[in-house]
C-alpha atoms as a PDB file:
ATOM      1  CA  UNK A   1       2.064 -23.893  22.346  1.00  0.00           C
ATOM      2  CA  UNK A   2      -0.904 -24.520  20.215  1.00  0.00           C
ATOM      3  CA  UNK A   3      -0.343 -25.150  16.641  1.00  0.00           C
ATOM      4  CA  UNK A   4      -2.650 -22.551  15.558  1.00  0.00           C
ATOM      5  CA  UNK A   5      -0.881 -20.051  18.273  1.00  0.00           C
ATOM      6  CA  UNK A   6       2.537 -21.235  16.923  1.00  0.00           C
ATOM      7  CA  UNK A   7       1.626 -20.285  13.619  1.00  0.00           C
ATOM      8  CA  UNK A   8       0.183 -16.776  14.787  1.00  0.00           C
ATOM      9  CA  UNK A   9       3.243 -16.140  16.227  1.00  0.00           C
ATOM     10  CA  UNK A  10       5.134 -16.479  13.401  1.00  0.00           C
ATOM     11  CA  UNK A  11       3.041 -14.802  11.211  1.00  0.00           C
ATOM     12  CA  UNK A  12       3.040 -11.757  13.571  1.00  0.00           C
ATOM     13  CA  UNK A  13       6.882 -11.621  14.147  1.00  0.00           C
ATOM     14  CA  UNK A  14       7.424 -11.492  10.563  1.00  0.00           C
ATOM     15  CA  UNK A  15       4.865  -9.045   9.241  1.00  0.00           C
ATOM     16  CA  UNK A  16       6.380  -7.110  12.772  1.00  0.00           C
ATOM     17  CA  UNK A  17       9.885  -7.465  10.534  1.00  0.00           C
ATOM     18  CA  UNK A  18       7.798  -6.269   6.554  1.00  0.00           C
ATOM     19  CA  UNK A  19       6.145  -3.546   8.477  1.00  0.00           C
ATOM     20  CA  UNK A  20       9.723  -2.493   9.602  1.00  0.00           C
ATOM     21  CA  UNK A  21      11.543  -2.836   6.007  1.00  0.00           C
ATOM     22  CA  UNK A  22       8.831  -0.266   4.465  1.00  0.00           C
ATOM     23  CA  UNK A  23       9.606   2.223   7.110  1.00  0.00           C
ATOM     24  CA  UNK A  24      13.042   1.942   7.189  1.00  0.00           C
ATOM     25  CA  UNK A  25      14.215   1.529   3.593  1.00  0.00           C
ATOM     26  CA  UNK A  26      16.430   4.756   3.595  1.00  0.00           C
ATOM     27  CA  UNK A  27      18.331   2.937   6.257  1.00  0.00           C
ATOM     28  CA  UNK A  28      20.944   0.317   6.665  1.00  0.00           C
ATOM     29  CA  UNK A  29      18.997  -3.314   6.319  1.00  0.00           C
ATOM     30  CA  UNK A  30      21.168  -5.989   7.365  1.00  0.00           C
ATOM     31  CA  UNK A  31      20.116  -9.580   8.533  1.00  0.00           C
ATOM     32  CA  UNK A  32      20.980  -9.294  12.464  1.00  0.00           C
ATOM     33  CA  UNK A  33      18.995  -5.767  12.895  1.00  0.00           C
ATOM     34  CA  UNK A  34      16.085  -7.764  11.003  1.00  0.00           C
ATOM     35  CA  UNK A  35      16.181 -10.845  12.867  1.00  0.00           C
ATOM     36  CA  UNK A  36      16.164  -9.095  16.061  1.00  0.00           C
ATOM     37  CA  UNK A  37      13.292  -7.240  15.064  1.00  0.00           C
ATOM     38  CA  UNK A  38      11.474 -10.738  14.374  1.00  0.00           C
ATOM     39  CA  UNK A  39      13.072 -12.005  17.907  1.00  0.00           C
ATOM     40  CA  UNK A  40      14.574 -14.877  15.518  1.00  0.00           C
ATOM     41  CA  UNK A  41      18.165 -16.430  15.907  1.00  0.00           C
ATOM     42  CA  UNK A  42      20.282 -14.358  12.988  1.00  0.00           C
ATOM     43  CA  UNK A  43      21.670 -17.883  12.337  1.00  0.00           C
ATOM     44  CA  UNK A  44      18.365 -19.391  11.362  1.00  0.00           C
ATOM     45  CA  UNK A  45      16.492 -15.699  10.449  1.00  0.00           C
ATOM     46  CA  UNK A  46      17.522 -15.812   6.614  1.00  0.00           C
ATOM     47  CA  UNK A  47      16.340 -19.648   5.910  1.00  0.00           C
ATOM     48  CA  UNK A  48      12.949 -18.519   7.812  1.00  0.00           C
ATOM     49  CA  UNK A  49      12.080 -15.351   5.621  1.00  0.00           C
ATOM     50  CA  UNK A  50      13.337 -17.095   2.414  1.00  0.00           C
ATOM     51  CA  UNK A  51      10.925 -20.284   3.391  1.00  0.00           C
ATOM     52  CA  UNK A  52       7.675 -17.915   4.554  1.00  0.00           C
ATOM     53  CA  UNK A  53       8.466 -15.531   2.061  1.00  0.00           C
ATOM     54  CA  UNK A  54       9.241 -17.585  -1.278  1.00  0.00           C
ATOM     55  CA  UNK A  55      12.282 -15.668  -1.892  1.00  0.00           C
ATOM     56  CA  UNK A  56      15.643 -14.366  -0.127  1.00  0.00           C
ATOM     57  CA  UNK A  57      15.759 -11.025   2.015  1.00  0.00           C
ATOM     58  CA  UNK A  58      18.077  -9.623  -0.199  1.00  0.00           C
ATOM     59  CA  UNK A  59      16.018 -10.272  -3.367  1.00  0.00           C
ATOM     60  CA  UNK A  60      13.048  -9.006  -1.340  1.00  0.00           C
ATOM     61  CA  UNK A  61      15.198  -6.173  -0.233  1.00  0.00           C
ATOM     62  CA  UNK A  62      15.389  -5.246  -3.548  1.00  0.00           C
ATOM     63  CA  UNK A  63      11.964  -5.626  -4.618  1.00  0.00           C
ATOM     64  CA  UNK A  64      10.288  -3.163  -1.901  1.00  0.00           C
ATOM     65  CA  UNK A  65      13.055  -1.150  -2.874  1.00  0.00           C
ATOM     66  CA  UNK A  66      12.569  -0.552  -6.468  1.00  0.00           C
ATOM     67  CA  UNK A  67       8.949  -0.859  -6.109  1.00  0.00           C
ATOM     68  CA  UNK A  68       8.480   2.025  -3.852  1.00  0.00           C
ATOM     69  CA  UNK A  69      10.702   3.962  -6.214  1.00  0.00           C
ATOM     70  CA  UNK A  70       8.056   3.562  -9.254  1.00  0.00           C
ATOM     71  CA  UNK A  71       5.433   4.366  -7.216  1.00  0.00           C
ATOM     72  CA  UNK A  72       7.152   7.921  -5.995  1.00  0.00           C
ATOM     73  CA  UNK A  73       8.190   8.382  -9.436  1.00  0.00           C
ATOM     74  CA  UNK A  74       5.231   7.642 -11.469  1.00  0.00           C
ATOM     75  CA  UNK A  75       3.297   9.952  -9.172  1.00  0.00           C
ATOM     76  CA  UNK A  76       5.813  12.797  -9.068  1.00  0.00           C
ATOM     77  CA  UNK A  77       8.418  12.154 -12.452  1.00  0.00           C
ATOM     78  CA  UNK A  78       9.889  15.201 -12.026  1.00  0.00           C
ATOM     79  CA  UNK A  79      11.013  14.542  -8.894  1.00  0.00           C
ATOM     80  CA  UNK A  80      14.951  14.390  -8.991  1.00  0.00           C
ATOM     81  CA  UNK A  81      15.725  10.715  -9.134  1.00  0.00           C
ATOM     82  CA  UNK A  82      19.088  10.901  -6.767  1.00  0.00           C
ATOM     83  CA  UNK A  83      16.746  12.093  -4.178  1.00  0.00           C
ATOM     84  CA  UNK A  84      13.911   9.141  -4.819  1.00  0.00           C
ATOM     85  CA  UNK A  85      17.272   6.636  -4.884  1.00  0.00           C
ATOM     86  CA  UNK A  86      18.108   7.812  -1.586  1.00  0.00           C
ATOM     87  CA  UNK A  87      14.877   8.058   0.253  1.00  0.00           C
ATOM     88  CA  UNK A  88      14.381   4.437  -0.550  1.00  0.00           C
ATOM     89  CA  UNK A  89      17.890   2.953   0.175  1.00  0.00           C
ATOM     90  CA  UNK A  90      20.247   3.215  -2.592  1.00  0.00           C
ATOM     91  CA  UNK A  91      23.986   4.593  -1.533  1.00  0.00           C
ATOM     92  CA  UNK A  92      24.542   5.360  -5.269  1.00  0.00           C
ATOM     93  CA  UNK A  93      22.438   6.527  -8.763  1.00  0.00           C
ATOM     94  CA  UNK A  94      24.435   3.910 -10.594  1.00  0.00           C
ATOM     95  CA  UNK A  95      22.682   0.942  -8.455  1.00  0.00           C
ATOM     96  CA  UNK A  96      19.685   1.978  -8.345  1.00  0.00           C
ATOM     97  CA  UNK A  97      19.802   2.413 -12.059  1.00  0.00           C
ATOM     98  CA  UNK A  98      21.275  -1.046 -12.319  1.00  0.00           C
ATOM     99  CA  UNK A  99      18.238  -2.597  -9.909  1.00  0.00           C
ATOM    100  CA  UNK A 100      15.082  -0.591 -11.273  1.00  0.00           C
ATOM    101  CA  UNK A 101      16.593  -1.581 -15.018  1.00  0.00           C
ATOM    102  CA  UNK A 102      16.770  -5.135 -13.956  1.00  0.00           C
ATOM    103  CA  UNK A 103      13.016  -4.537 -12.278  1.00  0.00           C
ATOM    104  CA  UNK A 104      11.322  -3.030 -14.895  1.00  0.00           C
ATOM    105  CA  UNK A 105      13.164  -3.318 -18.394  1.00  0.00           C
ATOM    106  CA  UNK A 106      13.690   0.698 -18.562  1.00  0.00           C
ATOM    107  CA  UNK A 107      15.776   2.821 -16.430  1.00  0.00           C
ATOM    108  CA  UNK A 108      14.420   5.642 -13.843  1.00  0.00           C
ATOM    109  CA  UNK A 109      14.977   8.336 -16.587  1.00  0.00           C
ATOM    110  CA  UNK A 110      13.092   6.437 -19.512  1.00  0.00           C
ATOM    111  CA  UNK A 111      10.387   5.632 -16.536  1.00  0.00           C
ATOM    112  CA  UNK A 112       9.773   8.990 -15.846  1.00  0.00           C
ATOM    113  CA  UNK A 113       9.887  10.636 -19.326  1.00  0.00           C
ATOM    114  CA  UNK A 114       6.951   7.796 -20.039  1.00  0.00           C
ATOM    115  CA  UNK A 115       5.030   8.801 -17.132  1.00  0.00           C
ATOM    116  CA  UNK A 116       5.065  12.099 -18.623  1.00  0.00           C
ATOM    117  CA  UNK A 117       4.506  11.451 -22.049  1.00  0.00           C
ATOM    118  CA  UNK A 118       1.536   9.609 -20.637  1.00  0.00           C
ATOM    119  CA  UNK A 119      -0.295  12.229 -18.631  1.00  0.00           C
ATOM    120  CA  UNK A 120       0.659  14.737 -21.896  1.00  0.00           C
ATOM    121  CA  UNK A 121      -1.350  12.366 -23.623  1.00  0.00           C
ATOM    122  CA  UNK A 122      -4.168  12.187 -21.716  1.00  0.00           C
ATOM    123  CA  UNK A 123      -4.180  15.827 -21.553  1.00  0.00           C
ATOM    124  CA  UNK A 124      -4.528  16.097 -25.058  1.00  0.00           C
ATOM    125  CA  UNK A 125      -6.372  13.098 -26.120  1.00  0.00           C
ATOM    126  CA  UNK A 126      -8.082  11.846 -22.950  1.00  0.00           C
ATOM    127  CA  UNK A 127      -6.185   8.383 -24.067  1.00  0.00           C
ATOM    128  CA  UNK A 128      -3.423   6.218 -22.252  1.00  0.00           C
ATOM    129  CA  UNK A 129      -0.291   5.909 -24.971  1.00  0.00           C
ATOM    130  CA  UNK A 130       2.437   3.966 -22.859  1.00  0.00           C
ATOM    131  CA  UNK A 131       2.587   0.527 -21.923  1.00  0.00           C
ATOM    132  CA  UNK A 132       2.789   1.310 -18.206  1.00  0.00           C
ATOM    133  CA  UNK A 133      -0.865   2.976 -18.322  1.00  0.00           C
ATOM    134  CA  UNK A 134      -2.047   0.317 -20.622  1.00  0.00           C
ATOM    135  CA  UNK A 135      -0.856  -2.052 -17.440  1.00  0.00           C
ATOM    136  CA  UNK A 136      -2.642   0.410 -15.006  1.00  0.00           C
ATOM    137  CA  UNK A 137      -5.907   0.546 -17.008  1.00  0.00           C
ATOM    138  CA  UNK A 138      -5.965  -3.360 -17.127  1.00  0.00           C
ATOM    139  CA  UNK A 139      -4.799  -3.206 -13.794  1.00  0.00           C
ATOM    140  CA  UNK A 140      -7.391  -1.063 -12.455  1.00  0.00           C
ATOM    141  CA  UNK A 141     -10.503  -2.689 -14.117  1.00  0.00           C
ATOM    142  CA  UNK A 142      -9.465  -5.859 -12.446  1.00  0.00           C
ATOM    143  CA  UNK A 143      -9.152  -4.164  -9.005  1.00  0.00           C
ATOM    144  CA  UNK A 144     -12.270  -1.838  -8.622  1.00  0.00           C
ATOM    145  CA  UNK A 145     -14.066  -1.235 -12.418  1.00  0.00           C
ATOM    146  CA  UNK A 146     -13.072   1.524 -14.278  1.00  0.00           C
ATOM    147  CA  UNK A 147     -14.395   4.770 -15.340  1.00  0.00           C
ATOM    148  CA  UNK A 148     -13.900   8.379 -16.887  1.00  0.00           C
ATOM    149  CA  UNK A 149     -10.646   9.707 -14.903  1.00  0.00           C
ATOM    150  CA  UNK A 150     -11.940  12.493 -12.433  1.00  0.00           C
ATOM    151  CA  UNK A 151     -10.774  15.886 -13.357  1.00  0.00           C
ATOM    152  CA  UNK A 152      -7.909  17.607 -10.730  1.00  0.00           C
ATOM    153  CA  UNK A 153      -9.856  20.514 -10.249  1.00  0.00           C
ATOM    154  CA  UNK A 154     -12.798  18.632  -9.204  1.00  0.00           C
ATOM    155  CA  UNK A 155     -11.795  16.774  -6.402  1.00  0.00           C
ATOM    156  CA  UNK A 156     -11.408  18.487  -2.321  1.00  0.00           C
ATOM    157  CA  UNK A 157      -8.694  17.176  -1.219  1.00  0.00           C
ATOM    158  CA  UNK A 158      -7.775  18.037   2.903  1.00  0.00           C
ATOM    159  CA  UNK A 159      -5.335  18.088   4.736  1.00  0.00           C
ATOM    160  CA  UNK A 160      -5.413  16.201   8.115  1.00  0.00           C
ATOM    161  CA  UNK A 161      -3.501  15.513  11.489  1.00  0.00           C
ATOM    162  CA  UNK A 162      -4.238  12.290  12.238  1.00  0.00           C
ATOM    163  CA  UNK A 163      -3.343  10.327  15.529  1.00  0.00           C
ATOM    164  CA  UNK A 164      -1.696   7.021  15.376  1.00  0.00           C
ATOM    165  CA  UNK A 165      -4.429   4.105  15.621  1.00  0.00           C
ATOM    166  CA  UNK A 166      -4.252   0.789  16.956  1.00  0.00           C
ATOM    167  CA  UNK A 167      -5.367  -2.078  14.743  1.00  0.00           C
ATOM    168  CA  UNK A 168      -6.153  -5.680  14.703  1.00  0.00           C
ATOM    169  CA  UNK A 169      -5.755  -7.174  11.044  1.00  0.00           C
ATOM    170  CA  UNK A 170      -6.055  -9.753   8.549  1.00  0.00           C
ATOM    171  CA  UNK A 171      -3.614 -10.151   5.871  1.00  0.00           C
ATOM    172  CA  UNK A 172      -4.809 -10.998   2.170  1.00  0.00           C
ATOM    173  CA  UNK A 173      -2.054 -11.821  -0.037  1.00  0.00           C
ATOM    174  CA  UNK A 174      -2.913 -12.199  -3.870  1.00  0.00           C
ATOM    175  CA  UNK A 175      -4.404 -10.224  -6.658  1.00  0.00           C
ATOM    176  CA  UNK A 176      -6.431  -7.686  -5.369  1.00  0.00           C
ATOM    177  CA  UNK A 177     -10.508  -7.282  -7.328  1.00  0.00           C
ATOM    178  CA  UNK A 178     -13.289  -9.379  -5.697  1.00  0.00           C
ATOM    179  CA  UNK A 179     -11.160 -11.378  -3.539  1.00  0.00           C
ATOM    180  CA  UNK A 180     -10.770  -8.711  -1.518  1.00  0.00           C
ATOM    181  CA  UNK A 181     -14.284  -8.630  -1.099  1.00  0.00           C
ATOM    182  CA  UNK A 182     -14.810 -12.093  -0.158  1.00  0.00           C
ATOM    183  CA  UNK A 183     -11.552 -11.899   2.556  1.00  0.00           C
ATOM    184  CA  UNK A 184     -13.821  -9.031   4.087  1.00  0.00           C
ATOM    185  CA  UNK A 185     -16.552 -11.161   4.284  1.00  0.00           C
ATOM    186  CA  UNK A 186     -15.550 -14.775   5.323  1.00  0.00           C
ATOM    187  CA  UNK A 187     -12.293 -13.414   6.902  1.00  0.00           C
ATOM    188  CA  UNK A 188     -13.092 -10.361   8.913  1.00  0.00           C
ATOM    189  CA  UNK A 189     -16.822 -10.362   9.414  1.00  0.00           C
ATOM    190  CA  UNK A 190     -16.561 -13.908  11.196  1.00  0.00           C
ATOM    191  CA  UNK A 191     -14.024 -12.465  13.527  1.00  0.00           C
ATOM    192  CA  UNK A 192     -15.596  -8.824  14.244  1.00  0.00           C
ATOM    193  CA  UNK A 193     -18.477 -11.069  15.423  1.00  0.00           C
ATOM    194  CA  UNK A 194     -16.876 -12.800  17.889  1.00  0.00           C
ATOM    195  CA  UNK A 195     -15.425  -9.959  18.933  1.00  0.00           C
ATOM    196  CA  UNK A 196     -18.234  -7.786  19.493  1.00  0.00           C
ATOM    197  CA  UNK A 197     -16.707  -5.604  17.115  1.00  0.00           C
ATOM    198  CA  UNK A 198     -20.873  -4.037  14.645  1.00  0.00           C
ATOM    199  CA  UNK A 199     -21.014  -2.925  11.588  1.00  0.00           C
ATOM    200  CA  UNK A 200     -20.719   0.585  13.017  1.00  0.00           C
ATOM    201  CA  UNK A 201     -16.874   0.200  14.038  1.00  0.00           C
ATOM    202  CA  UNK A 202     -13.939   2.039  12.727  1.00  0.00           C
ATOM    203  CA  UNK A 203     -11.974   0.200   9.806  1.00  0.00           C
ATOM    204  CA  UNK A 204      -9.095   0.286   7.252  1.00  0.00           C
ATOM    205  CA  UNK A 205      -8.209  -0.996   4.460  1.00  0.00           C
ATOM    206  CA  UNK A 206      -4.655  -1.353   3.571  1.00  0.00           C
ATOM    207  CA  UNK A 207      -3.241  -1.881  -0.347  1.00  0.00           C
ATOM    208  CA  UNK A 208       0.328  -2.278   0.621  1.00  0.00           C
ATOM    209  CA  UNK A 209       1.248  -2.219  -3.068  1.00  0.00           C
ATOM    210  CA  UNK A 210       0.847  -1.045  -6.227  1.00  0.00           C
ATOM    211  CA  UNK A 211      -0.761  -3.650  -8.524  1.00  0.00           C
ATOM    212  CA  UNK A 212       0.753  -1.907 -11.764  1.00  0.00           C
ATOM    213  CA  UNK A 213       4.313  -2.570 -10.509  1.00  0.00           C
ATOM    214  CA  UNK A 214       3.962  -5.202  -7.719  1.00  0.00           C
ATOM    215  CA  UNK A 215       3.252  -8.804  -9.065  1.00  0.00           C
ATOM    216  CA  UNK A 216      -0.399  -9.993  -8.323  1.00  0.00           C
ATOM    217  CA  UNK A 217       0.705 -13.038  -6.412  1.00  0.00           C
ATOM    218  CA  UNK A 218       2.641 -10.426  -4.030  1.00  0.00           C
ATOM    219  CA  UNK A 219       0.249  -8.104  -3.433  1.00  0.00           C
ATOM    220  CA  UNK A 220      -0.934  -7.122   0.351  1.00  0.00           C
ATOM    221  CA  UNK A 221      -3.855  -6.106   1.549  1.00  0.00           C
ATOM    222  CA  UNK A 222      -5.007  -5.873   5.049  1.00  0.00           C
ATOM    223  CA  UNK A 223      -8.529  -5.506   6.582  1.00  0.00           C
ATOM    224  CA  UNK A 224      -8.243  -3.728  10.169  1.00  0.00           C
ATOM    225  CA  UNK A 225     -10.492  -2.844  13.151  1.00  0.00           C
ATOM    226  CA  UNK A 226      -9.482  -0.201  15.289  1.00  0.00           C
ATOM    227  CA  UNK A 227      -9.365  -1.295  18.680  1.00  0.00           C
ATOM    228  CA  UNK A 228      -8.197   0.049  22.377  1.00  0.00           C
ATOM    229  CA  UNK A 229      -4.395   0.295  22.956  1.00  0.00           C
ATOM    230  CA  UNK A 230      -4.881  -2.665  25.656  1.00  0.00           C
ATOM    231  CA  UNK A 231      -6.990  -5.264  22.776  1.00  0.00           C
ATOM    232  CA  UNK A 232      -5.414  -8.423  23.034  1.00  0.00           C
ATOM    233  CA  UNK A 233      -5.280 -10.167  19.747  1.00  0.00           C
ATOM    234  CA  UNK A 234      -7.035 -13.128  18.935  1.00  0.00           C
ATOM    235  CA  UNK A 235      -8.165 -15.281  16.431  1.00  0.00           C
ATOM    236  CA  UNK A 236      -5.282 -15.128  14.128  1.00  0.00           C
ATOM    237  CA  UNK A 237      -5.278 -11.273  14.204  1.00  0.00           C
ATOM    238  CA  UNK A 238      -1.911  -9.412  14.007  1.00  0.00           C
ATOM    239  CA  UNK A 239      -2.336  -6.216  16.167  1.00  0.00           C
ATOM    240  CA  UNK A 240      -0.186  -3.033  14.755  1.00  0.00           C
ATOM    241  CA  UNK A 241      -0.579   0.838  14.879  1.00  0.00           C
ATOM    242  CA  UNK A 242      -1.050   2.779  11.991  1.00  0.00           C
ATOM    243  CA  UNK A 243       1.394   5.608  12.252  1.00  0.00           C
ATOM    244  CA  UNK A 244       0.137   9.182  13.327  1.00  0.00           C
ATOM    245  CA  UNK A 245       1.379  12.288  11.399  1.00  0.00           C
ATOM    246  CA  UNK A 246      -0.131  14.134   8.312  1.00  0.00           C
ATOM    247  CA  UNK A 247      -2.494  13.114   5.808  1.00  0.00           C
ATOM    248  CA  UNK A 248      -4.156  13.711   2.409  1.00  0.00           C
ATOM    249  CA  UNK A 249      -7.629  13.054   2.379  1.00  0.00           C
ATOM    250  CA  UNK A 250     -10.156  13.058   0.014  1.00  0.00           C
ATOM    251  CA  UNK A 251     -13.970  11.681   0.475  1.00  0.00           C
ATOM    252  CA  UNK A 252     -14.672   9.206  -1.547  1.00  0.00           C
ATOM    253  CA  UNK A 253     -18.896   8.092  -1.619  1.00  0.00           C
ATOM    254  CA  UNK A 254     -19.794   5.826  -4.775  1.00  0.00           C
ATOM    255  CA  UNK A 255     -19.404   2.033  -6.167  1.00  0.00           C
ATOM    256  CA  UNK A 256     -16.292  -0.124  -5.574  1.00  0.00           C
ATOM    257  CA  UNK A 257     -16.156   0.137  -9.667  1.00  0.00           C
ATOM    258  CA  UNK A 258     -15.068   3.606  -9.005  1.00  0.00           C
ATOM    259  CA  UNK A 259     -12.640   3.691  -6.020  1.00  0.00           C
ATOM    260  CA  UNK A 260      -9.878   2.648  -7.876  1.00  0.00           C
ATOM    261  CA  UNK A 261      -9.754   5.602 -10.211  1.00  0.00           C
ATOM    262  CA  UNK A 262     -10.333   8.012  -7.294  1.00  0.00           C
ATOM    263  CA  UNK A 263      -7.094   6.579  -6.034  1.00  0.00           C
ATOM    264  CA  UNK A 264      -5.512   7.101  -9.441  1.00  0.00           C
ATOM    265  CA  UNK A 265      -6.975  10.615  -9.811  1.00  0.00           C
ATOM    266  CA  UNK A 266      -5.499  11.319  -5.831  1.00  0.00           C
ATOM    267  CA  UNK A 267      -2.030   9.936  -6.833  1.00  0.00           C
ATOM    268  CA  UNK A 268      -1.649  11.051 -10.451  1.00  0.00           C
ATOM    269  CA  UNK A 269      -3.533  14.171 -10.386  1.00  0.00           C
ATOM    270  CA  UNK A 270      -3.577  15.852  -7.140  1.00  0.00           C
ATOM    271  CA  UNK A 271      -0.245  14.914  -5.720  1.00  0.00           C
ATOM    272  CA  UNK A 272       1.642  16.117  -7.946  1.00  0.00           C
ATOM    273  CA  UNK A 273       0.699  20.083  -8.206  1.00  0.00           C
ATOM    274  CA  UNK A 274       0.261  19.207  -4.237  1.00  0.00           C
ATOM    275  CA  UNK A 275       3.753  20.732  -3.265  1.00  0.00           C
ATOM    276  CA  UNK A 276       3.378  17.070  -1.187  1.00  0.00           C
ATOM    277  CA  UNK A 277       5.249  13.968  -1.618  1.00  0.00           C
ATOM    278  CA  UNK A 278       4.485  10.535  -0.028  1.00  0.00           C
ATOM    279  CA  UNK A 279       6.396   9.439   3.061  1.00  0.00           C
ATOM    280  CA  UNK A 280       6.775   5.915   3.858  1.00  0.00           C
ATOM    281  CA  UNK A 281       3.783   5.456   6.187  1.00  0.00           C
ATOM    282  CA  UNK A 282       1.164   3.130   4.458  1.00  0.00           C
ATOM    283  CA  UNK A 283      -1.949   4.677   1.786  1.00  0.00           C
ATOM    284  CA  UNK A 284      -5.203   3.648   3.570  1.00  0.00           C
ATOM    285  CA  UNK A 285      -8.982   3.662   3.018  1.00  0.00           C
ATOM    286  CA  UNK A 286     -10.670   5.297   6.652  1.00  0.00           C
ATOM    287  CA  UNK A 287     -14.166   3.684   7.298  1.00  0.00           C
ATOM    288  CA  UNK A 288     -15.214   5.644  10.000  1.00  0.00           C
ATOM    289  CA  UNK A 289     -18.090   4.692  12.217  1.00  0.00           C
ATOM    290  CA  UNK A 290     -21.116   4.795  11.087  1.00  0.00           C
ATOM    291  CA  UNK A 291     -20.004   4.890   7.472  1.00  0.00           C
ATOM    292  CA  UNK A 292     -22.327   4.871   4.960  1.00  0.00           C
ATOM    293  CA  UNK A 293     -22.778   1.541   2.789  1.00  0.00           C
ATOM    294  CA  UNK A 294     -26.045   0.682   0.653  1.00  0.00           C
ATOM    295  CA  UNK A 295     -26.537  -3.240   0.629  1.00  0.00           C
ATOM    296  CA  UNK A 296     -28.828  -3.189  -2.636  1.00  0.00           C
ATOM    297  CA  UNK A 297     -26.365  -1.521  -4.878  1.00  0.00           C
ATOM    298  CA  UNK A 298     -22.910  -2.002  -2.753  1.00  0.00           C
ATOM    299  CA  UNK A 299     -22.354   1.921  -3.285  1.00  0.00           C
ATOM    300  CA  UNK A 300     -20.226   2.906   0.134  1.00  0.00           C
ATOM    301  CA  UNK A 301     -18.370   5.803   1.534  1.00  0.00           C
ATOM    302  CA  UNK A 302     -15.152   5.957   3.166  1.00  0.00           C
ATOM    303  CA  UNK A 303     -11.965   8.542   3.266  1.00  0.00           C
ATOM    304  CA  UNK A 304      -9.002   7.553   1.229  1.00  0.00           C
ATOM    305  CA  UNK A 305      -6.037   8.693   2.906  1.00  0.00           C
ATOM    306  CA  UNK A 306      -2.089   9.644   1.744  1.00  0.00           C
ATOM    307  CA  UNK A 307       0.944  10.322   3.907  1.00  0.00           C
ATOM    308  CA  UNK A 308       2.445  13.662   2.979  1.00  0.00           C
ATOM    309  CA  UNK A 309       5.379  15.623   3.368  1.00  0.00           C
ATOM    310  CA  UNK A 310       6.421  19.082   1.751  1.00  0.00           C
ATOM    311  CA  UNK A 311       8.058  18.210  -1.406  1.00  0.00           C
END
């Protein structure tokens, strides 16, 4: 085998095993089920993820663990934090109190009663008070720009049926902002190309993580064609499906220095008078064919899109 197809391989079998961790963190995680997943000896499957990874399944474990937590909880806090501990993998309040403490410096209860200090604040005052939002504010400028926070009432949000899609991607891993940009661009393009695949074709973009809680240097991103169930990947493309089921979508047409507070505005706003909570299928931005994109000013349209179930 081909060096380059050696390395494919791996990098396919173990985003095949991240990709099952995120939808399976209310379950049972232990290193055989995983390495079997990743068709890797269980002997050798822990010194593999620790090596490609930069750190040990268990701490990693932990990390997606917590992590998914904040999320849930900074977009619903009054959601009952047993139940959040338990959709995401924790047998018992006390260690998942002991883990998001060791995470984040606070524990879930403090974490939640800032999120909604926070967004009584901005009610009032239209200004961020708490650390945490000072972090997202920063956090968000650095992404996609920043701008006046859009008003709940203002945005139409759907909701959608979607079928599962097959996808060829590219996996960015780093701080997300103009780099994300650029991995379009030198990454993706070069490949679509080759592949026959215009400007007109379907597309996703994937922000694995938060990049208020997640740590820059860990942050995903992937940039996906759709393709036909029979595509045969190439080109150091990971083919995947994005999982079917139901969807919160609002239409998003303006400047990529404004995207990132419509996905605020969708998490922090909507969601949570939704009667919805998120499921552990991925958030995605939906660039459908023929999307709209104006080179001169870089102003594009797209659908950004939340998995929901009834609270």
């Amino acid at each position: 085998m081909a060096t380059q197809d050696s390395r494919s391989e791996y990098e396919s079998r173990m985003h095949r095993v991240i990709a099952h961790i995120d939808a399976h963190l209310d379950e049972p995680l232990n290193l055989p089920t995983l390495a079997d997943v990743a068709h890797f000896s269980p002997y050798h499957f822990h010194r593999l993820f620790s090596a490609w990874m930069g750190e040990t399944l268990g701490d990693y474990l932990r990390r997606r663990r917590v992590e998914i937590a904040a999320m849930r909880l900074a977009a619903q806090p009054r959601t009952r934090i047993l139940n959040v501990a338990l959709a995401v993998g924790f047998g018992s309040p006390e260690a998942f109190t002991r883990a998001f403490k060791s995470r984040f410096g606070c524990s879930p209860t403090v974490w939640c009663a800032q999120q909604i200090a926070q967004r009584r604040a901005n009610s009032n005052s239209g200004q961020i008070q708490s650390k945490q939002s000072q972090v997202l504010r920063a956090t968000l400028r650095e992404h996609r720009g920043f701008r006046k926070p859009s008003q709940e009432n203002s945005m139409h949000v759907t909701l959608t049926d979607r079928q599962p899609a097959s996808v060829a991607y590219f996996r960015h891993l780093g701080p997300y902002g103009d780099t994300i940009s650029r991995f379009w661009q030198e990454t993706y393009v070069p490949w679509a190309v080759m592949n026959r695949l215009g400007p007109d074709h379907a597309r996703y973009g994937i922000s694995h993580d938060d990049p208020s809680i997640t740590a820059p240097e860990q942050c995903r991103y992937d940039a996906c064609a759709e393709v036909a169930p029979d595509f045969v990947a190439n080109g150091g493309a990971i083919k995947t499906t994005i999982p079917g089921g139901k969807y919160a979508v609002l239409r998003f047409k303006g400047s990529a220095a404004e995207v990132g507070e419509a996905w605020a505005a969708l998490l922090r706003d909507w969601l949570p008078s939704s009667g919805m909570q998120l499921d552990g299928r991925p958030c995605f931005e939906y660039y459908p064919k023929g999307s709209w994109f104006d080179a001169k000013t870089g102003a594009f349209e797209c659908e950004l899109c939340i998995p929901v179930i009834p609270l």
